[in-house]
Protein backbone atom coordinates (compact mmCIF):
# COMPACT_ATOMS: atom_id res chain seq x y z
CA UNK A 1 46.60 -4.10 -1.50
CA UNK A 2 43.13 -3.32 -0.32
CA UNK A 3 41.96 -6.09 -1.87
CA UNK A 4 44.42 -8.86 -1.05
CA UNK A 5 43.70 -7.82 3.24
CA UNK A 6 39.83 -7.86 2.69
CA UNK A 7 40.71 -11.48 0.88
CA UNK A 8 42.83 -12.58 3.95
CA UNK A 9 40.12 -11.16 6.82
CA UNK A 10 37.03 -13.19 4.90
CA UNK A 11 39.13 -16.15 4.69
CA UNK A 12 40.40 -15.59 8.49
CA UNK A 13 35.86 -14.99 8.97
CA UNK A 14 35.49 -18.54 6.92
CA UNK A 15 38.08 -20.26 9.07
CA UNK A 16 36.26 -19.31 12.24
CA UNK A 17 33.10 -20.04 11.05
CA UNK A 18 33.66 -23.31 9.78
CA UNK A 19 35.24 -24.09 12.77
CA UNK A 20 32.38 -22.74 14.76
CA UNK A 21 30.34 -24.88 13.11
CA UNK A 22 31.78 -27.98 13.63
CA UNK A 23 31.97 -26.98 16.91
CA UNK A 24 28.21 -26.50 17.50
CA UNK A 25 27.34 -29.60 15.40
CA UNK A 26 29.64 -31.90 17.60
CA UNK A 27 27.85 -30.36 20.96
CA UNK A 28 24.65 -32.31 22.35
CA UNK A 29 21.10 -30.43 21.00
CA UNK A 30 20.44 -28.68 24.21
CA UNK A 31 24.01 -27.47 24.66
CA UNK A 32 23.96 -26.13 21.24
CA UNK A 33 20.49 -24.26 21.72
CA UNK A 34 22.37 -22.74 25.29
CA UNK A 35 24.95 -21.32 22.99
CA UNK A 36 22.91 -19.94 20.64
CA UNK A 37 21.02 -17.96 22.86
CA UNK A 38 24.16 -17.01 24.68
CA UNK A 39 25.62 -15.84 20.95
CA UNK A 40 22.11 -13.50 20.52
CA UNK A 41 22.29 -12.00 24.17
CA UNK A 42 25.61 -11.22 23.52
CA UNK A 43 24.76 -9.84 20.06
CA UNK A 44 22.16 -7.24 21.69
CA UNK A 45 25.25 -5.82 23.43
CA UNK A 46 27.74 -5.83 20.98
CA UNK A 47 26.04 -4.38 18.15
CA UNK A 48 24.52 -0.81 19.36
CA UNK A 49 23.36 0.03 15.82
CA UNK A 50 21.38 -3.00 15.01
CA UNK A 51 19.88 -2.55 18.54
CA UNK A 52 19.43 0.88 17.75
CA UNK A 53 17.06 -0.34 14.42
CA UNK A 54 15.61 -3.14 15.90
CA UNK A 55 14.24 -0.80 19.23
CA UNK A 56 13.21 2.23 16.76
CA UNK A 57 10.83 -0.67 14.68
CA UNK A 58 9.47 -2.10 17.74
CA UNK A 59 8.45 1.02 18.75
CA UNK A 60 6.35 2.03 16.00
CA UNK A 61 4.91 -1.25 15.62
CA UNK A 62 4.24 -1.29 19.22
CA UNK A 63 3.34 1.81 20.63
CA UNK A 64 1.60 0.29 23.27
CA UNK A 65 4.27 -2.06 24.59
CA UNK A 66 6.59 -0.95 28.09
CA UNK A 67 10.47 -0.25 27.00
CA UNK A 68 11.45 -3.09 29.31
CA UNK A 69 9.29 -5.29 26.97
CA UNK A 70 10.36 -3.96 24.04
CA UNK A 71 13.71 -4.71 24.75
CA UNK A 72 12.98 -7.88 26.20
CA UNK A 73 11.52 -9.05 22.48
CA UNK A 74 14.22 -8.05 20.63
CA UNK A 75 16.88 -9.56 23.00
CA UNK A 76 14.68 -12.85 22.35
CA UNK A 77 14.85 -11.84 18.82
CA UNK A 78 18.62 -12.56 18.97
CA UNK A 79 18.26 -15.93 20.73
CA UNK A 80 15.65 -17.48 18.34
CA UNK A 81 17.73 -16.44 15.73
CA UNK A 82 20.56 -18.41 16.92
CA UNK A 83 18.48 -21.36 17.53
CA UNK A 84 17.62 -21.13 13.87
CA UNK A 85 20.82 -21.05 13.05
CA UNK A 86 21.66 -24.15 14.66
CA UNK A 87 18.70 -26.33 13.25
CA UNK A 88 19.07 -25.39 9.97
CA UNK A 89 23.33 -26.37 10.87
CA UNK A 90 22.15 -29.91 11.52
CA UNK A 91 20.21 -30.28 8.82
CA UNK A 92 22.00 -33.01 7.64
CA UNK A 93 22.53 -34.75 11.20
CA UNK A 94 18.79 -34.53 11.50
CA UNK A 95 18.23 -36.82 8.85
CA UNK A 96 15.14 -36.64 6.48
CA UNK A 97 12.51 -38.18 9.23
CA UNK A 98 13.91 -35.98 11.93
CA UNK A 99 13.02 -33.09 9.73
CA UNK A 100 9.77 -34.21 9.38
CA UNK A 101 9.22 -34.67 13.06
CA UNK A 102 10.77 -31.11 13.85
CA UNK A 103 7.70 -29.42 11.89
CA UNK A 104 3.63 -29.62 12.70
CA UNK A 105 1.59 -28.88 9.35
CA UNK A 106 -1.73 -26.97 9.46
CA UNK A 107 -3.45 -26.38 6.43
CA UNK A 108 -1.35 -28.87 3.78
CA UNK A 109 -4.45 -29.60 1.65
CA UNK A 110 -4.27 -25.97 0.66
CA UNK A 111 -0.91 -26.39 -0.34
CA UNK A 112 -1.87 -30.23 -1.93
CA UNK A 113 -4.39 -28.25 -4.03
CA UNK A 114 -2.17 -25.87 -5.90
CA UNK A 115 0.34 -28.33 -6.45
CA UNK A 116 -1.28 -30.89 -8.22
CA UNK A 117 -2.70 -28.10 -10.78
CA UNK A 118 1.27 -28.57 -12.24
CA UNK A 119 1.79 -25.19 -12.83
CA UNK A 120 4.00 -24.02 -9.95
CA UNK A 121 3.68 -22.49 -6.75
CA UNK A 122 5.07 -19.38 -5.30
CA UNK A 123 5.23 -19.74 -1.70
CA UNK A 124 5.19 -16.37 -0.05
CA UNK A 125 7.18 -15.64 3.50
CA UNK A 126 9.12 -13.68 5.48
CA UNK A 127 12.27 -13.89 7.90
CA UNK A 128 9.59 -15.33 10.38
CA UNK A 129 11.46 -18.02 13.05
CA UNK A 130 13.49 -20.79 11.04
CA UNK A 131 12.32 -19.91 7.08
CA UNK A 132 14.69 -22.09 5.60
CA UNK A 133 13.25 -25.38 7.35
CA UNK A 134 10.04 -24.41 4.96
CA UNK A 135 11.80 -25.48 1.93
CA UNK A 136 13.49 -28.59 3.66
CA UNK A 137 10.71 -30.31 4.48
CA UNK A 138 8.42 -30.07 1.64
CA UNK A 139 11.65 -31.46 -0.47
CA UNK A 140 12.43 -34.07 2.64
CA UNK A 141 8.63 -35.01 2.12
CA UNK A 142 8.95 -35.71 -1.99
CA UNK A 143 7.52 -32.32 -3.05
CA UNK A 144 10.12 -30.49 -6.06
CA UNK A 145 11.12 -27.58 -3.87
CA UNK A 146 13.16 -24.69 -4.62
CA UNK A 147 14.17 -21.30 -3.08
CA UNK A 148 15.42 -18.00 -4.20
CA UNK A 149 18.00 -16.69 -2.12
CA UNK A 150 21.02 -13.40 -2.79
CA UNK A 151 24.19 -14.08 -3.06
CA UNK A 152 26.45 -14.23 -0.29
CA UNK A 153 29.51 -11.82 -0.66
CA UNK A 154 32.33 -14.85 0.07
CA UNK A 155 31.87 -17.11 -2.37
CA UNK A 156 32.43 -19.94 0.42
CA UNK A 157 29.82 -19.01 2.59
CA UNK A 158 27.93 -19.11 -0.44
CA UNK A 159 28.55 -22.37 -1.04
CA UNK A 160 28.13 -23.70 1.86
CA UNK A 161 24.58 -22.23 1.89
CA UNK A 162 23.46 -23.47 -1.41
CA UNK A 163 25.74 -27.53 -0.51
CA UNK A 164 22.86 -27.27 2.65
CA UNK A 165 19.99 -26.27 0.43
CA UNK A 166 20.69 -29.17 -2.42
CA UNK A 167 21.07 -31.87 0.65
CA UNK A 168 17.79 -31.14 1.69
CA UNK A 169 16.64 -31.99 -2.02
CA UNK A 170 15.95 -27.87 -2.28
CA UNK A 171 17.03 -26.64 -6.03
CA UNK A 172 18.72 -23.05 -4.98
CA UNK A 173 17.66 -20.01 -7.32
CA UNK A 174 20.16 -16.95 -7.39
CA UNK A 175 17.74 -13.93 -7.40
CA UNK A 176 20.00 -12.70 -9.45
CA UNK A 177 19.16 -14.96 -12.38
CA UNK A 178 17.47 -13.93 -15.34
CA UNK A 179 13.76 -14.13 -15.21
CA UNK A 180 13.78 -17.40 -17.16
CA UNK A 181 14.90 -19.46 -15.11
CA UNK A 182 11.85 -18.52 -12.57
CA UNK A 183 9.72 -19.21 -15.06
CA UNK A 184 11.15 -22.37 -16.38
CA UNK A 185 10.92 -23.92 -12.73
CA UNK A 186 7.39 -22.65 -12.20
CA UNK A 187 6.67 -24.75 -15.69
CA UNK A 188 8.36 -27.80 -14.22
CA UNK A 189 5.92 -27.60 -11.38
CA UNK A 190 8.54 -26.71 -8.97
CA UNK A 191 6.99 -24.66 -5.58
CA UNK A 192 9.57 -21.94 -5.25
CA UNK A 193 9.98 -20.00 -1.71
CA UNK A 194 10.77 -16.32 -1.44
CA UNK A 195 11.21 -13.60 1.23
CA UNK A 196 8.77 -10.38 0.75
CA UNK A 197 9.48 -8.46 3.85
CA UNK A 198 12.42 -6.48 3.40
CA UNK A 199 13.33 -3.58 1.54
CA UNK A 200 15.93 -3.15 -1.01
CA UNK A 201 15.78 -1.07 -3.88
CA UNK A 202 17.54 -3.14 -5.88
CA UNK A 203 14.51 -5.05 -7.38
CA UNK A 204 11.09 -3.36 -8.32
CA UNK A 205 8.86 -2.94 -5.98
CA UNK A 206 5.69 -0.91 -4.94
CA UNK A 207 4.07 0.20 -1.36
CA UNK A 208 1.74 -2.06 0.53
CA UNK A 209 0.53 -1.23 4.36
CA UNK A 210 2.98 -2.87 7.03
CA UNK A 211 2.16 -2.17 10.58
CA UNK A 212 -0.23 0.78 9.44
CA UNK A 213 3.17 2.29 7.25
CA UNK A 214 3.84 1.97 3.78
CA UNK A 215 6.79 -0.62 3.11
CA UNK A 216 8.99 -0.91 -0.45
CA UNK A 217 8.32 -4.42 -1.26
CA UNK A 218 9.28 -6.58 -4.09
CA UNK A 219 7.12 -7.27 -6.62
CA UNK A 220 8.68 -9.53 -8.79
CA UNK A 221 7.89 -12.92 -7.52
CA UNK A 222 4.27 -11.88 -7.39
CA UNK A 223 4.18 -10.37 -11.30
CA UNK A 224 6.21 -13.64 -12.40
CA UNK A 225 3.44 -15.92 -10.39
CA UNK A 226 0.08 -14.09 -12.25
CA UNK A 227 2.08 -14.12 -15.63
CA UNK A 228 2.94 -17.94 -15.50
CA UNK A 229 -0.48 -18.80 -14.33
CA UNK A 230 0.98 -19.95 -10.85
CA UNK A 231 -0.67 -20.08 -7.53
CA UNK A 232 0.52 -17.67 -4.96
CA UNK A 233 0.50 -19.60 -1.30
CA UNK A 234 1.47 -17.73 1.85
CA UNK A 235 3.31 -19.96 4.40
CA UNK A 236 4.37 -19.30 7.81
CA UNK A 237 6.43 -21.25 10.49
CA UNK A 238 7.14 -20.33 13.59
CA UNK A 239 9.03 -22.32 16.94
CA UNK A 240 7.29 -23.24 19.62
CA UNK A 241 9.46 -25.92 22.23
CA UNK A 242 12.81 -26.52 21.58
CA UNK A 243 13.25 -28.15 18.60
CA UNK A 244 9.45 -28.25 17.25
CA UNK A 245 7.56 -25.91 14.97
CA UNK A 246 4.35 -25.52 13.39
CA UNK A 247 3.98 -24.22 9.92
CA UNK A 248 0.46 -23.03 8.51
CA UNK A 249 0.11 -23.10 4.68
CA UNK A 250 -2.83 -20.53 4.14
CA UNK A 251 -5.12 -20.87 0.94
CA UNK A 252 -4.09 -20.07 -2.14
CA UNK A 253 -4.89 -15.90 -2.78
CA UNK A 254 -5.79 -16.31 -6.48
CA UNK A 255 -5.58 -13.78 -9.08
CA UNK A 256 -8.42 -11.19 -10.51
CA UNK A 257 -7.55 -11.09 -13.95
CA UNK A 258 -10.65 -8.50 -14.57
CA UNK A 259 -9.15 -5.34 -13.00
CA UNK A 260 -5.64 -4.23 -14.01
CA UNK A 261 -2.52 -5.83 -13.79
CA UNK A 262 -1.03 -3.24 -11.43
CA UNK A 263 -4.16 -3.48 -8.76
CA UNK A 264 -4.48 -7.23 -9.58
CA UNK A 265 -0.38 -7.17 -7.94
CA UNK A 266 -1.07 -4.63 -5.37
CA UNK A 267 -4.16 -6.51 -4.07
CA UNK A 268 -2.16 -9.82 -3.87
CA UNK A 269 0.80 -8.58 -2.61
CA UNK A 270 -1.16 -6.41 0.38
CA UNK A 271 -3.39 -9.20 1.41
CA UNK A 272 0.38 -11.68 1.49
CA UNK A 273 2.29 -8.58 4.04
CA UNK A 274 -1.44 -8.84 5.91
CA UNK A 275 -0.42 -12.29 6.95
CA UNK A 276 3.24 -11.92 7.49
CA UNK A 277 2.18 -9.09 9.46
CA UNK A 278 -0.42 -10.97 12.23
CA UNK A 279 2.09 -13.58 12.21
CA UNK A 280 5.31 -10.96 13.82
CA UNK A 281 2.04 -9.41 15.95
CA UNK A 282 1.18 -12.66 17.13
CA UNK A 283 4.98 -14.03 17.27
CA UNK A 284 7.46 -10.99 17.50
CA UNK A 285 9.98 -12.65 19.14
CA UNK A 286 10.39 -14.54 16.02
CA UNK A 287 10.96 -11.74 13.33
CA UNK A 288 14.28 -9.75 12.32
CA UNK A 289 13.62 -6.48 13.90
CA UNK A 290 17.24 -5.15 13.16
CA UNK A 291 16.13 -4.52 9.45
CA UNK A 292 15.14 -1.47 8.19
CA UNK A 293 11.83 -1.90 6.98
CA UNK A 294 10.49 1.32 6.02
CA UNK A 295 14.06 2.73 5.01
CA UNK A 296 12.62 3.83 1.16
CA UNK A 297 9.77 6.49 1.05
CA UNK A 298 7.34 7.34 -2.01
CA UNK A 299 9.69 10.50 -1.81
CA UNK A 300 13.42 8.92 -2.81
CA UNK A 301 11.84 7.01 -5.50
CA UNK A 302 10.82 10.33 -7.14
């Protein structure tokens, strides 16, 4: 019985959703962004434990920063967000060259370079401002592109996430597939995007520096990456007006194979959470604050 009401409340969630979405995609640009940021205000408000998270991490990162302000950033948080939200929702109505006008590129010959050495790229990043219009345009500009995202728990929303993805010409990787079939699209040259900046102790993971704290953080992509001979290439984007972002590919952080494997990992992984980490100083409004970062210690792992 359980089961058949939490089937009829997702599908109730799905109907409102989709017909939120049309809704949004039907408004004029600005009118959407207005909503969005009305949607994020309103989320501060209405959920007290997420605001609760969100105030706690901006205070440790921040200990220098007024309540008011820190308050202030997380509200904007919310908004950006939402904005996100709506780009990446008209994806498709943007078209391929609008996509490519949306984002400003510093730093592509870095990227250039590791991609023409044909043996894959893992592109490092974090929930920084609108991640998922990373993938879209380097498959909108011809590149093979591919991301790694979990699962959503309605198999509709799920779909609808992945249907977006393969429009943009982005291949969609489950992370819960078998190891393979990372490596087999590393082999095919493929740059593959994935998310390092929150903590889940569902996949391996050791403790690099984050905001002067240690953070769980996944090492997978980073062990797969040194054992397939790929380049490791952070990548940031963050918004600036509405509408427009700029997106820095950093150099490729390239592997030490004379030390050990486990400091060879540690070292890359550390010096990849250094540059998500200036990025949220330099851009906090743009990061998910609500998450709990430094939920696993050393000690639970023991």
């Amino acid at each position: 019985m359980k089961r058949i009401i939490r089937e009829i409340k997702n599908f109730i969630i799905y109907l409102i959703i989709r017909g939120l979405l049309g809704f949004i995609n039907a408004l004029p640009l600005r009118w959407a962004y207005s909503l969005a940021g009305l949607l994020g205000r309103m989320a501060y408000i209405l959920f007290p434990k997420d605001r609760m998270t969100a105030l706690d991490n901006l205070r440790f990162a921040f200990p220098e920063i007024s309540e008011t302000k820190i308050k202030k950033i997380y509200e904007k948080s919310l908004e950006n967000i939402g904005i996100s939200a709506v780009d990446v929702l008209r994806f498709r109505r943007f078209g391929r060259q609008g996509i490519l006008d949306m984002v400003e590129v510093e730093g592509l010959e870095h990227f250039d370079r590791a991609y023409e050495k044909g043996r894959g790229i893992v592109a490092i990043t974090g929930h920084i401002s609108n991640f998922e219009l990373i993938a879209a345009w380097f498959g909108q500009s011809g590149y093979k592109s591919s991301a790694i995202g979990r699962r959503l728990y309605d198999t509709r929303f799920n779909r609808m996430l992945v249907d977006n993805r393969e429009k943009m010409r982005v291949v969609n990787i489950d992370s819960e597939e078998h190891i393979k079939v990372f490596l087999k699209i590393l082999r095919e040259g493929y740059a593959v995007g994935v998310l390092i900046d929150q903590d889940s102790t569902r996949y391996r993971g050791i403790f690099v520096e984050f905001f002067g704290k240690a953070a769980y953080t996944p090492v997978g992509p980073v062990l797969i990456a040194r054992k397939a001979k790929a380049a490791v290439v952070p990548i940031i984007i963050v918004r600036g007006e509405p509408g427009k972002y700029k997106m820095k590919v950093y150099p490729e952080i390239e592997f030490d194979h004379s030390i050990s494997q486990d400091d060879d990992i540690h070292r890359v992984l550390q010096k990849c959470t250094g540059i998500l980490e200036k990025s949220i100083a330099e851009n906090p409004e743009q990061w998910v604050w609500m998450h709990r970062r430094w939920k696993t210690r050393p000690e639970d792992l023991e």
